[in-house]
C-alpha atoms as a PDB file:
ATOM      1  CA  UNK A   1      18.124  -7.091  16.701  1.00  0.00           C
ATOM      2  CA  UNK A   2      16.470  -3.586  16.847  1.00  0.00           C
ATOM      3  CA  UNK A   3      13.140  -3.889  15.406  1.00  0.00           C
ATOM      4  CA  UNK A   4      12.245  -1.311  12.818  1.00  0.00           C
ATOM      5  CA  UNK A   5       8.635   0.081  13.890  1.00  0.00           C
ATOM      6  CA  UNK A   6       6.057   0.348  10.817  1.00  0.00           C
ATOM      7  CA  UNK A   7       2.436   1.472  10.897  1.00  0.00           C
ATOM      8  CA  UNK A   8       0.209  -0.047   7.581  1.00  0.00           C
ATOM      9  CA  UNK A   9      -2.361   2.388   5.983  1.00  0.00           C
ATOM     10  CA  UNK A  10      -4.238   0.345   3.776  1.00  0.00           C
ATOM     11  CA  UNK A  11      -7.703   0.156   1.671  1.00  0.00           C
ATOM     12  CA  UNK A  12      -7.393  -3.591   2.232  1.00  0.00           C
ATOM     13  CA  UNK A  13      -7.818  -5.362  -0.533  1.00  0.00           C
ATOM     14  CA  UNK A  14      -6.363  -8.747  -2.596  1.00  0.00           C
ATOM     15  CA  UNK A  15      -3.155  -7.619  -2.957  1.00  0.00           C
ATOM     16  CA  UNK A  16      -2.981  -5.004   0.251  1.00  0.00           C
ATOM     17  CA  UNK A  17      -3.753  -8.434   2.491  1.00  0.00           C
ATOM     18  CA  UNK A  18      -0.509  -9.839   1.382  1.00  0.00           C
ATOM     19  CA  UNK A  19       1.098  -6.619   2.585  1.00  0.00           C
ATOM     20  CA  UNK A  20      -0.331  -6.844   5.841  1.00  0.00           C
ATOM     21  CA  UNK A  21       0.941 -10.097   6.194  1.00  0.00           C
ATOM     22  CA  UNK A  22       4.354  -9.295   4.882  1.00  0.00           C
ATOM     23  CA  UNK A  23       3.900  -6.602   8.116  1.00  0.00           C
ATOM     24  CA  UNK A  24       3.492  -9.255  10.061  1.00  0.00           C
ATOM     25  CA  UNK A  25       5.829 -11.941   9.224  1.00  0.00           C
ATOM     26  CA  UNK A  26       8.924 -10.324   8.180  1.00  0.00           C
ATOM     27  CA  UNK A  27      11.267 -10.229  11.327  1.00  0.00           C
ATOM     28  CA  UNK A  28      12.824  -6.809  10.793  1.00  0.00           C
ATOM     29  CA  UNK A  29       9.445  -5.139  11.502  1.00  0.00           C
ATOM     30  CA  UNK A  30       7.728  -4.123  15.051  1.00  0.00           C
ATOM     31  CA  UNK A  31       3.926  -3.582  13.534  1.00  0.00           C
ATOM     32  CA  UNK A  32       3.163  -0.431  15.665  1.00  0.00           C
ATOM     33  CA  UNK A  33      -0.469   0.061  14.039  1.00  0.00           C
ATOM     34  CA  UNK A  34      -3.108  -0.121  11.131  1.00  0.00           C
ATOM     35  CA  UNK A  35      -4.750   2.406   9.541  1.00  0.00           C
ATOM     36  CA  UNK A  36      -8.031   1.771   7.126  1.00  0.00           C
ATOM     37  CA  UNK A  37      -9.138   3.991   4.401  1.00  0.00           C
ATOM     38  CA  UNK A  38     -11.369   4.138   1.536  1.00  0.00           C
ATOM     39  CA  UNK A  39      -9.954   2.802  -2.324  1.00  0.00           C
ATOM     40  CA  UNK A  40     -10.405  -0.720  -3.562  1.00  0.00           C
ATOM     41  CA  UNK A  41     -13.244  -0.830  -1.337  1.00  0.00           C
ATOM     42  CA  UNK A  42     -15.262   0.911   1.071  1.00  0.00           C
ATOM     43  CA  UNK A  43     -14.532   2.085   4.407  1.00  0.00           C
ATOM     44  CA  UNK A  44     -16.270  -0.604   6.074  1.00  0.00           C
ATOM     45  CA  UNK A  45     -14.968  -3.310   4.121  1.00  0.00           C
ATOM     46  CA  UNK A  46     -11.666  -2.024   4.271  1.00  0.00           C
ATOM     47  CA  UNK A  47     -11.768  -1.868   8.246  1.00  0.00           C
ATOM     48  CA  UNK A  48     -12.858  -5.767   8.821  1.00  0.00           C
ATOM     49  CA  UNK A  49     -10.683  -6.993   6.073  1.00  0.00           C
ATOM     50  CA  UNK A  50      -7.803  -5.228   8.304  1.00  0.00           C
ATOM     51  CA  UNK A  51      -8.983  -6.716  11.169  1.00  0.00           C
ATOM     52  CA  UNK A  52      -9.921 -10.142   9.986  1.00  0.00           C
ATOM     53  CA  UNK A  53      -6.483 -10.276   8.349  1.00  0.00           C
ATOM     54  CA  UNK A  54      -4.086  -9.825  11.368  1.00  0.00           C
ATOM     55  CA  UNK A  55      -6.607 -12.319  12.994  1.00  0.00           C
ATOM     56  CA  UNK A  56      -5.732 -15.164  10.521  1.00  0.00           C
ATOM     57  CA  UNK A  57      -1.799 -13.824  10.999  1.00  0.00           C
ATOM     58  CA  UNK A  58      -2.284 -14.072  14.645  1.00  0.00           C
ATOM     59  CA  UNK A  59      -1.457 -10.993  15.522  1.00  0.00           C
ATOM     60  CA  UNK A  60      -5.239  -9.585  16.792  1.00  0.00           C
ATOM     61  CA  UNK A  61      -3.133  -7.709  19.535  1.00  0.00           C
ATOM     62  CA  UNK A  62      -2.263  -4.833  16.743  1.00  0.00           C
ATOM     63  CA  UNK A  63      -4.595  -2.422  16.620  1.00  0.00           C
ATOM     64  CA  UNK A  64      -6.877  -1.154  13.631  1.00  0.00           C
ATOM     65  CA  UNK A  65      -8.384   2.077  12.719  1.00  0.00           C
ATOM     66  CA  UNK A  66     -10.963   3.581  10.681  1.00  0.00           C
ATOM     67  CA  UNK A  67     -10.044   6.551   8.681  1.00  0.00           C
ATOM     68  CA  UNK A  68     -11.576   8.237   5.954  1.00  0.00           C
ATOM     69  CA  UNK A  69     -14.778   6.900   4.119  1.00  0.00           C
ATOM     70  CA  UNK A  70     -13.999   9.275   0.508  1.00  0.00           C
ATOM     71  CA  UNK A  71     -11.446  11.040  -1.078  1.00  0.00           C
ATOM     72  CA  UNK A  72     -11.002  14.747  -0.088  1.00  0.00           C
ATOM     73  CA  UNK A  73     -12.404  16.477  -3.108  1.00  0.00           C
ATOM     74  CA  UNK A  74     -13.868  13.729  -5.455  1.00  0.00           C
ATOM     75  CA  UNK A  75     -16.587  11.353  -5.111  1.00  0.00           C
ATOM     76  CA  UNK A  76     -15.339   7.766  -4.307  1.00  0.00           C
ATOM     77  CA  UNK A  77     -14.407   5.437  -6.892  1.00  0.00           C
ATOM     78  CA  UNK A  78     -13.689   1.612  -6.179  1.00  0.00           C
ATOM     79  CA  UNK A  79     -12.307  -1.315  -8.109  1.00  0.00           C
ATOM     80  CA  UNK A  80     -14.731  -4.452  -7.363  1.00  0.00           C
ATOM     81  CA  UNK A  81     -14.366  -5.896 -11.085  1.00  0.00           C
ATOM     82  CA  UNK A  82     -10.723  -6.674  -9.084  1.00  0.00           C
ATOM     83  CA  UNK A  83     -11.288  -6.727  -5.251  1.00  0.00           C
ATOM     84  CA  UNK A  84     -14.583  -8.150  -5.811  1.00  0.00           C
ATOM     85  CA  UNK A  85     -17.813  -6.927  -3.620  1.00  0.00           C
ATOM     86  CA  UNK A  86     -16.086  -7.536   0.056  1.00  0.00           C
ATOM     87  CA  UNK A  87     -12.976  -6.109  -1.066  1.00  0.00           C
ATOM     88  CA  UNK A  88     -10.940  -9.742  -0.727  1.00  0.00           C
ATOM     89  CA  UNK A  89     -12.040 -10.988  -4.458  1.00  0.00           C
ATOM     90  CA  UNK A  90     -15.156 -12.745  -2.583  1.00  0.00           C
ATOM     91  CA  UNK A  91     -12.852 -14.537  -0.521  1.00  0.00           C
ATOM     92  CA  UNK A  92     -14.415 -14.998   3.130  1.00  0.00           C
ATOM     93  CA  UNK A  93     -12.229 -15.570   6.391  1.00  0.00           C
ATOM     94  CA  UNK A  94     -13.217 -15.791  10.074  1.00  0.00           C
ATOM     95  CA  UNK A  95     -13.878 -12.538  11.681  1.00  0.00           C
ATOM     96  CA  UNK A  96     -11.909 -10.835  14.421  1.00  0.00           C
ATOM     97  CA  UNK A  97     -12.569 -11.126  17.487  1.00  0.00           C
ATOM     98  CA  UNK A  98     -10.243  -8.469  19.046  1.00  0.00           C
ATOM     99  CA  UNK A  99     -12.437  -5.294  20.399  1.00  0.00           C
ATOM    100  CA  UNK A 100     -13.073  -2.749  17.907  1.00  0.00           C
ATOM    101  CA  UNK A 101     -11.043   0.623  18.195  1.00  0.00           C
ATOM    102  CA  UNK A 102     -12.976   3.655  18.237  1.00  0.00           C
ATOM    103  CA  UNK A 103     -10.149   6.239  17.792  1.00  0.00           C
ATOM    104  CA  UNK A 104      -9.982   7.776  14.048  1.00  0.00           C
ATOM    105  CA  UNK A 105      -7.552   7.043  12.288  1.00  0.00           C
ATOM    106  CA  UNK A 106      -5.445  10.720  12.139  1.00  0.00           C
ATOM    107  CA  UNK A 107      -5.423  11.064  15.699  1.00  0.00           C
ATOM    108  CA  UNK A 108      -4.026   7.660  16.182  1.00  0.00           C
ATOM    109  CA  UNK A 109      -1.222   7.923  13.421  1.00  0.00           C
ATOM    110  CA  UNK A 110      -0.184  11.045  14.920  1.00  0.00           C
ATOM    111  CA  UNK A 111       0.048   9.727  18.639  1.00  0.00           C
ATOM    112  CA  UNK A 112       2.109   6.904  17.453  1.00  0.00           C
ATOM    113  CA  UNK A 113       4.491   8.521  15.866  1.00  0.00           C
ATOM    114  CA  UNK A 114       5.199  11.297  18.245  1.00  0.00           C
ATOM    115  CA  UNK A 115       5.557   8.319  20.551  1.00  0.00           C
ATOM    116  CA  UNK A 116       8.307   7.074  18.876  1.00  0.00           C
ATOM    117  CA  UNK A 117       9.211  10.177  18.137  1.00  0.00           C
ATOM    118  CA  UNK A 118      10.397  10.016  14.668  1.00  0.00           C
ATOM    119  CA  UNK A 119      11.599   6.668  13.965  1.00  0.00           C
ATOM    120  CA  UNK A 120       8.056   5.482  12.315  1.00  0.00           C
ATOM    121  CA  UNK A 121       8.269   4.339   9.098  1.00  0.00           C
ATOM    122  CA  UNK A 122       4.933   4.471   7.427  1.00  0.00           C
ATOM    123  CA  UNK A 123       3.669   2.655   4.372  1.00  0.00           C
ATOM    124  CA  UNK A 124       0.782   3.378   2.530  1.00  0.00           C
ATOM    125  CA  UNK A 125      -0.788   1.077   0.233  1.00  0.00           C
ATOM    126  CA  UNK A 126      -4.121   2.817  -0.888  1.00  0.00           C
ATOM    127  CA  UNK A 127      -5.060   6.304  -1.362  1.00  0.00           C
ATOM    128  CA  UNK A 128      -3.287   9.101   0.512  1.00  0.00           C
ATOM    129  CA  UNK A 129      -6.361  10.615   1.861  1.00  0.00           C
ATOM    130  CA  UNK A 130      -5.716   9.200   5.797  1.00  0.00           C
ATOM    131  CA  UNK A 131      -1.942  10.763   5.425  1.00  0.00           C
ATOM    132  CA  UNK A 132      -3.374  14.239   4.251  1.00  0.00           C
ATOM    133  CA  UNK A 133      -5.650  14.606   6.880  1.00  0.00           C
ATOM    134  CA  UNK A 134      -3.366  13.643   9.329  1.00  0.00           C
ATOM    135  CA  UNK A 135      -1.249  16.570   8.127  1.00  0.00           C
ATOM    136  CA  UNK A 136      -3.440  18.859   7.931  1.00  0.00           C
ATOM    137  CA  UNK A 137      -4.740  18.233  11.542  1.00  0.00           C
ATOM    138  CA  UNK A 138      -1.952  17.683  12.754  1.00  0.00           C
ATOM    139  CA  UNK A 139       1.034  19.703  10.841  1.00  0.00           C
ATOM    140  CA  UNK A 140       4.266  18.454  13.360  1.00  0.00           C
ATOM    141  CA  UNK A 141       3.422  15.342  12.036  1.00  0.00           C
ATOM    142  CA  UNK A 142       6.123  15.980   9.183  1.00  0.00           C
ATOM    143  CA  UNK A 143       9.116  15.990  12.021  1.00  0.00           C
ATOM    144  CA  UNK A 144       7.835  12.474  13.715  1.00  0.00           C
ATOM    145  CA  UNK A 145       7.238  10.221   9.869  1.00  0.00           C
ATOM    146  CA  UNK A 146      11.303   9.069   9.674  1.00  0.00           C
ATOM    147  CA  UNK A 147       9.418   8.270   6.041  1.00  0.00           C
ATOM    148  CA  UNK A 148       6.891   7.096   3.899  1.00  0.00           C
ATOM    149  CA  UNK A 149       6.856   4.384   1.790  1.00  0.00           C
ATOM    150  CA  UNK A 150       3.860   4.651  -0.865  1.00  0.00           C
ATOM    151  CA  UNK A 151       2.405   1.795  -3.343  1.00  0.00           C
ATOM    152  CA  UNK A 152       0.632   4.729  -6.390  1.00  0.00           C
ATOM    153  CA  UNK A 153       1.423   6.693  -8.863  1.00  0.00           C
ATOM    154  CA  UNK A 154       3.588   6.362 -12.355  1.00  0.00           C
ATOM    155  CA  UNK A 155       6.411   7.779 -13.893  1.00  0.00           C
ATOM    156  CA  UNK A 156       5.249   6.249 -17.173  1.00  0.00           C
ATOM    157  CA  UNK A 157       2.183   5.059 -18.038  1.00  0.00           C
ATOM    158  CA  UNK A 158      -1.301   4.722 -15.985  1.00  0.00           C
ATOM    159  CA  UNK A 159      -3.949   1.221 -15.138  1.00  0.00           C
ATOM    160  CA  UNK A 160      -7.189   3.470 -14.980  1.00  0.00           C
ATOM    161  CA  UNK A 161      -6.305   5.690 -17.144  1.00  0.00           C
ATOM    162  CA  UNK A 162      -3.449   5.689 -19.553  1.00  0.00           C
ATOM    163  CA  UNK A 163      -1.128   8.210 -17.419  1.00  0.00           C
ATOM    164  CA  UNK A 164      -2.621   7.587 -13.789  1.00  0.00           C
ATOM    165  CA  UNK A 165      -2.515   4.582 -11.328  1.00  0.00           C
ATOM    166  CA  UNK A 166      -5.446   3.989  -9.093  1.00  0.00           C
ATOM    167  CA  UNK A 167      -4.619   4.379  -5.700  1.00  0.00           C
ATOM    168  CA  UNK A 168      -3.227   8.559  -6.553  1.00  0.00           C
ATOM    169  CA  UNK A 169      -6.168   8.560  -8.942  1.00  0.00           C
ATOM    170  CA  UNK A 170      -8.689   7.757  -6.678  1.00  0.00           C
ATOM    171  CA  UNK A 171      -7.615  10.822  -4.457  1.00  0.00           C
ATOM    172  CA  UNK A 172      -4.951  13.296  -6.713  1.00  0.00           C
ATOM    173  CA  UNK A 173      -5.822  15.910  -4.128  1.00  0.00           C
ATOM    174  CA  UNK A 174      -5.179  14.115  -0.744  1.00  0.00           C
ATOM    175  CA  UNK A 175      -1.917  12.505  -2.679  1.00  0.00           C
ATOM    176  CA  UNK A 176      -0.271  16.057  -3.609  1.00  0.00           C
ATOM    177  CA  UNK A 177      -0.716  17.364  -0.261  1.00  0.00           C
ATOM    178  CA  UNK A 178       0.997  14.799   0.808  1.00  0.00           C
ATOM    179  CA  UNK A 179       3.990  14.795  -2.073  1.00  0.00           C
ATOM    180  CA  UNK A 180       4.894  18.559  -1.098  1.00  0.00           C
ATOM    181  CA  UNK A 181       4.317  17.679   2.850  1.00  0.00           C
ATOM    182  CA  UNK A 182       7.773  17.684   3.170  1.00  0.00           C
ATOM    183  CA  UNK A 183       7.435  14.242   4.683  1.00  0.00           C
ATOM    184  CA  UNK A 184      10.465  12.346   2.720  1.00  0.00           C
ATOM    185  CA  UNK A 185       8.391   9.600   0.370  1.00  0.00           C
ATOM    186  CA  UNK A 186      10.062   6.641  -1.423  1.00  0.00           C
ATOM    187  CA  UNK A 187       7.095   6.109  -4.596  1.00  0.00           C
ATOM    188  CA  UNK A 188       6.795   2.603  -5.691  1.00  0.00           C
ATOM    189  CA  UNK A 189       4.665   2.987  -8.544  1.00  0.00           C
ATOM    190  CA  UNK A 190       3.686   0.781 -11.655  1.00  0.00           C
ATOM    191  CA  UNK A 191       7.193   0.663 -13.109  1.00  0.00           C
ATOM    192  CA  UNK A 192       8.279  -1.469 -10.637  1.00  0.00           C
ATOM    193  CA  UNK A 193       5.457  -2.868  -8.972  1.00  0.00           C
ATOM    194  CA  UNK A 194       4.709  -4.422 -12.471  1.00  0.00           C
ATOM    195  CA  UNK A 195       7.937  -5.922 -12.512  1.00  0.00           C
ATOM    196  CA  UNK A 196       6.549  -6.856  -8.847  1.00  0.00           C
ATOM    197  CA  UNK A 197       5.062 -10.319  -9.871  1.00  0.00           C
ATOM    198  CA  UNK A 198       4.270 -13.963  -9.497  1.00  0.00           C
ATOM    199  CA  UNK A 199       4.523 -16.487 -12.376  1.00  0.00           C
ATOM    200  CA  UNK A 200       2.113 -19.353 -12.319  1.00  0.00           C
ATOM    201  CA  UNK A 201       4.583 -22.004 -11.269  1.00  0.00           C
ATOM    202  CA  UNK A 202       5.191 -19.244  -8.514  1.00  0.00           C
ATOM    203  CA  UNK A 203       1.338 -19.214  -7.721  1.00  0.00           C
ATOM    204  CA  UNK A 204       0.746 -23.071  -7.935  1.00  0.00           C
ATOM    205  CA  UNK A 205       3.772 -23.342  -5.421  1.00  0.00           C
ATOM    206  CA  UNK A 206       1.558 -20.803  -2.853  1.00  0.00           C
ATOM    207  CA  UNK A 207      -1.595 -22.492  -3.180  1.00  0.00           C
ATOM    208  CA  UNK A 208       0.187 -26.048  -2.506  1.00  0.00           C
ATOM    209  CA  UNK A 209       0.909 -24.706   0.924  1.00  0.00           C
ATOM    210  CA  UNK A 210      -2.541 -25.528   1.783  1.00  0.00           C
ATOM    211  CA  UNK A 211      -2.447 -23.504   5.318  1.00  0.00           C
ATOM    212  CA  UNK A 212      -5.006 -20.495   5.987  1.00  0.00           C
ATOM    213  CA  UNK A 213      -3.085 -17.554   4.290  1.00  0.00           C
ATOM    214  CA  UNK A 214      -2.707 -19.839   1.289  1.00  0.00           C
ATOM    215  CA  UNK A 215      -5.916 -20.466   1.187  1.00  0.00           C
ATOM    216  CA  UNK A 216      -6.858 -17.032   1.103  1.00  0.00           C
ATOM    217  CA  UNK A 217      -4.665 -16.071  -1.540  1.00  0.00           C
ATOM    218  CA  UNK A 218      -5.966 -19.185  -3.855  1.00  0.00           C
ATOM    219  CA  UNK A 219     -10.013 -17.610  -3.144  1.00  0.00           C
ATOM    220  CA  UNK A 220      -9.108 -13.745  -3.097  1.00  0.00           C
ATOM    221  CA  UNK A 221      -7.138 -13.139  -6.104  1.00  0.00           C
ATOM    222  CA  UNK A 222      -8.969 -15.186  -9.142  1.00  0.00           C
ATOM    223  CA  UNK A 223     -10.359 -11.988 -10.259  1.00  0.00           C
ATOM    224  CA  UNK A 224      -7.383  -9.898 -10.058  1.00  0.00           C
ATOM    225  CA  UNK A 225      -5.480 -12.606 -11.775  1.00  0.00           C
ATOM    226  CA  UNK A 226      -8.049 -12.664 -14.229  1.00  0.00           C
ATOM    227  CA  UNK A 227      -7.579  -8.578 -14.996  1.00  0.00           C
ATOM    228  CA  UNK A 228      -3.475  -9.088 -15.437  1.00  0.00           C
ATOM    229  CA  UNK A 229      -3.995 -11.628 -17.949  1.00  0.00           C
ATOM    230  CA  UNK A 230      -6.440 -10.002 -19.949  1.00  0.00           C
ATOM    231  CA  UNK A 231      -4.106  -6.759 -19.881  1.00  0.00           C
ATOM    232  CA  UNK A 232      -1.042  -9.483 -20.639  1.00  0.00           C
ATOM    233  CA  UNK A 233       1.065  -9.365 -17.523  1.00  0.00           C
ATOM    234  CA  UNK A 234       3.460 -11.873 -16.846  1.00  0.00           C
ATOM    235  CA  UNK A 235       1.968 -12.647 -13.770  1.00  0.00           C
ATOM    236  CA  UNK A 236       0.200 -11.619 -10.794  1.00  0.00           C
ATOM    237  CA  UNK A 237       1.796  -8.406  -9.402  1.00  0.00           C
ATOM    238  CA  UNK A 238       2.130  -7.923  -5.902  1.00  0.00           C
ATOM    239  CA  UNK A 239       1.514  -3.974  -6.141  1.00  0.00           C
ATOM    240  CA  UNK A 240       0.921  -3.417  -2.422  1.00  0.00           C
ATOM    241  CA  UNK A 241       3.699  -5.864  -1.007  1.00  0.00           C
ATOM    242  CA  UNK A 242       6.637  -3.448  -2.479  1.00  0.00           C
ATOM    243  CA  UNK A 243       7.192  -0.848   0.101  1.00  0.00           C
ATOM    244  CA  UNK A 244       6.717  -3.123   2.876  1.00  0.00           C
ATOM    245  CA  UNK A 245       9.081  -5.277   1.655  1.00  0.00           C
ATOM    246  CA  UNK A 246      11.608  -2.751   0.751  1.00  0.00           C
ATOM    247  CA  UNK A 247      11.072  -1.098   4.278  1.00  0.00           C
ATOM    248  CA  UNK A 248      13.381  -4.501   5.452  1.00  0.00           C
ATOM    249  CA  UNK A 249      15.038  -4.834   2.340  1.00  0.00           C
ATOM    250  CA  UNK A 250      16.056  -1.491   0.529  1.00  0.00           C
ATOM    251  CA  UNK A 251      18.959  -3.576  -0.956  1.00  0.00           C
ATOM    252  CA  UNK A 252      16.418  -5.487  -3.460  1.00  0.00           C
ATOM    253  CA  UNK A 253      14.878  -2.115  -5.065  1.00  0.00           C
ATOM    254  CA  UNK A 254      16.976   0.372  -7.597  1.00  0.00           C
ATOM    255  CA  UNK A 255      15.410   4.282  -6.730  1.00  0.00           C
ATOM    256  CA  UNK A 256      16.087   7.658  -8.609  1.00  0.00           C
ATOM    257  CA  UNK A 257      16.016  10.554  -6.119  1.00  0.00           C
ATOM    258  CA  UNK A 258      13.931  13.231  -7.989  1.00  0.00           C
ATOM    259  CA  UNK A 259      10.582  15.740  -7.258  1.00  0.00           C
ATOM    260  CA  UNK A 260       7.251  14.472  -7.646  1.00  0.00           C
ATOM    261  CA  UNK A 261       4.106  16.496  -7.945  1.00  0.00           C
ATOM    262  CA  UNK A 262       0.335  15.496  -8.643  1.00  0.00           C
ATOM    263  CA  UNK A 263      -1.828  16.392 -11.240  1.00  0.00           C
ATOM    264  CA  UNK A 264      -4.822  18.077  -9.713  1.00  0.00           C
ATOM    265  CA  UNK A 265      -7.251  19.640 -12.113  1.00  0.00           C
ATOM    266  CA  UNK A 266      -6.936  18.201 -15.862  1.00  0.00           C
ATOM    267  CA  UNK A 267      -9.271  16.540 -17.224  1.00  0.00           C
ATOM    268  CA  UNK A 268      -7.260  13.832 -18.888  1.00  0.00           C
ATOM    269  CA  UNK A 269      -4.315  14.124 -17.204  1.00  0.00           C
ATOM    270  CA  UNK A 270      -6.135  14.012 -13.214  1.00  0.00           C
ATOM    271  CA  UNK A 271      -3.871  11.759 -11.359  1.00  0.00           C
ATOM    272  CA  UNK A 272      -0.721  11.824 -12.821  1.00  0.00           C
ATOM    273  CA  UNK A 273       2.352  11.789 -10.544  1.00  0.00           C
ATOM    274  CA  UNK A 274       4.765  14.113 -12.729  1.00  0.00           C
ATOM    275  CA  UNK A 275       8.242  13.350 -12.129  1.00  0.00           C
ATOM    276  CA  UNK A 276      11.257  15.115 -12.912  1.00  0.00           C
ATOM    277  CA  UNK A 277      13.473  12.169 -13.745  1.00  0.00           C
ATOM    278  CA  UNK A 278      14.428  12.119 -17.555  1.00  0.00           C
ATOM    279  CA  UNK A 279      13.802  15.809 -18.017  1.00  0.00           C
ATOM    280  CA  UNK A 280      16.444  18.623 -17.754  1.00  0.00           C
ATOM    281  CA  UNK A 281      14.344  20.525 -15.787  1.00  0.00           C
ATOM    282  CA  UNK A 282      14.581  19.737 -12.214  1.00  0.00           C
ATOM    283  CA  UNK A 283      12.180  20.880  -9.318  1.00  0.00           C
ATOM    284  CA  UNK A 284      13.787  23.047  -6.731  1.00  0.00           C
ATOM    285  CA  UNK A 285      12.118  20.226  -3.995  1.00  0.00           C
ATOM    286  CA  UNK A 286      13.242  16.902  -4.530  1.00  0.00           C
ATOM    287  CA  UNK A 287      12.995  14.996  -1.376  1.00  0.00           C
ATOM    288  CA  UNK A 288      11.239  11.988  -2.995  1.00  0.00           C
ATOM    289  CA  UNK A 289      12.298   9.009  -4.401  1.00  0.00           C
ATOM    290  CA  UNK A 290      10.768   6.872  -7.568  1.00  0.00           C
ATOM    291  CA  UNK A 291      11.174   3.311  -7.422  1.00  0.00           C
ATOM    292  CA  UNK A 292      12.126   1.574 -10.796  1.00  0.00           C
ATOM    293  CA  UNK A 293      13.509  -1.876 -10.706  1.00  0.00           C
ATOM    294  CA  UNK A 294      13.323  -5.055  -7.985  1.00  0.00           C
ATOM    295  CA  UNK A 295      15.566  -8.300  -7.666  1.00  0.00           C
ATOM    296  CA  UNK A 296      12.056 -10.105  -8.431  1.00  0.00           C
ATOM    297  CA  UNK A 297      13.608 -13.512  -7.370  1.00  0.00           C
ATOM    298  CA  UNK A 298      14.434 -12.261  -4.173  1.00  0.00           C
ATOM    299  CA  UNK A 299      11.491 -10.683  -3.648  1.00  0.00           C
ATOM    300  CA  UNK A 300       9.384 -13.956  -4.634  1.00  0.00           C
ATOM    301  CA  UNK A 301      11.228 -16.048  -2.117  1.00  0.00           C
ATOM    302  CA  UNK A 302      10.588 -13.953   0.620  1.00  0.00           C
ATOM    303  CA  UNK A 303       6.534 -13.901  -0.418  1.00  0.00           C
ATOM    304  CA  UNK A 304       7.203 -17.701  -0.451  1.00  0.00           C
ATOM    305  CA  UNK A 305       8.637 -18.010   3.019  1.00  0.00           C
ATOM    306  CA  UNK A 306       5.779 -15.547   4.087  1.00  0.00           C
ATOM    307  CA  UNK A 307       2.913 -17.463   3.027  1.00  0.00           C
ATOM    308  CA  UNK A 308       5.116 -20.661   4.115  1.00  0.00           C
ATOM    309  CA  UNK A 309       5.187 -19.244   7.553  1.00  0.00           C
ATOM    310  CA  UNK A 310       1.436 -19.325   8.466  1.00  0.00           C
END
């Protein structure tokens, strides 16, 4: 079976660690690379949580790297009342021991992709700010990314503020650049990734595995779980796990082709991915998809079998 190649760009956190091991467990994939940036929490956090991640999934041979430490314009905002201090909800796993990559993050991303010259599928689970600098320091970049799979943004609604979602929020400049890159993007945003989730017979199940990724599911997400249920989600959604998952199984996710742009400059509006998919206007550039629906039961099972597997 030809493996597909996929590089990870993540601000790990709680629910980005689950994506990262959906990267490395799902059988379809060939995990060509990780990228760390700036979001749910810093930098440096971000980077070890990476690293100490693929070290519990076994897989210390793939190779991290530190990108960007803010957003491109505005100061950095992280989410801590969710990730916790350490960015894994407090959770604390053994460290890495594979050697520490000193390559940024942009020039890496761009090398791998021109070596596989254009079949790299890319998904991003945090801010965009790694993916816009790679562009703009490396333009050609556009004709090597076969796509990009994104966990941000909205059609409807917002979860910091009532039209934006956090990960475009935290950088709305780095994220436009990207949107009218020219670099196709599939956009799994909050109206499916809320749809995205596990019920507690669902998490009970998980932490009965008792095995080490189990384990750090049951420590990491007690505060994010604790933020759903006071906003009255039916579970705990698994945000960052949907464009990885989709990148083996399109099949399971129902997508409107439309244009997508980012609101830059308003003050209550900074954030907002603006869509052109219920209106009868229609951008002239609509090489993006929005992501609306998921077969949630298929999409537990396979979290089930992930965890299962370690």
């Amino acid at each position: 079976m030809k493996k597909i190649p996929i590089w990870i760009d993540t601000d790990t956190g709680v629910d980005d660690s689950l994506a990262l091991l959906c990267a490395c467990g799902i059988e379809e994939f060939d995990l060509a690379g990780v990228s760390a940036v700036a979001g749910n929490t810093t930098i440096d956090n971000a980077f070890r949580n990476a690293r100490d991640v693929l070290s519990l999934a076994g897989r210390e041979d793939v190779k991290v790297f530190k990108g960007a430490d803010r957003p491109l314009v505005k100061p950095l905002r992280t989410a801590p009342h969710v990730h916790g201090e350490n960015g894994l909800g407090g959770a604390e796993i053994p460290r890495s021991k594979a050697p520490v990559e000193t390559m940024n993050a942009y020039d890496a991303l761009y090398e791998k992709a021109r070596e596989l010259n254009g079949e790299l599928t890319v998904c991003a689970v945090g801010p965009l700010t790694n993916i816009a600098i790679t562009i703009a320091k490396h333009p050609d970049i556009v004709d090597y990314i076969k796509i990009l799979n994104i966990m941000g943004g909205a059609a409807i609604g917002g979860n910091v503020t009532p039209c934006a979602e956090f990960n475009i929020f935290v950088d709305p400049h780095g994220a436009e650049n990207v949107f009218k890159s020219g670099i196709p993007v599939n956009m799994f945003g909050l109206d499916v990734t809320l749809k995205a989730f596990l019920n507690d017979d669902d998490i009970k199940e998980i932490i009965s595995y008792s095995n080490p990724a189990s384990r750090l599911f049951e420590d990491s997400n007690h505060l994010m779980y604790k933020a759903q249920e006071n906003k009255k989600f039916a579970g705990l959604c698994e945000h960052d796990a949907c464009p990885v998952i989709y990148t083996a199984h399109p099949e399971w996710f129902t997508g409107q082709k439309c244009g997508i742009y980012v609101e830059t400059q308003g003050m209550i509006s900074q954030g907002k991915t603006v869509t052109d998919l219920w209106t009868d206007y229609k951008y002239e550039d609509r090489h993006c998809q929005a992501f609306l629906d998921v077969d949630r039961e298929k999409f537990v099972s396979l979290i089930k079998k992930i965890y299962r597997s370690y």
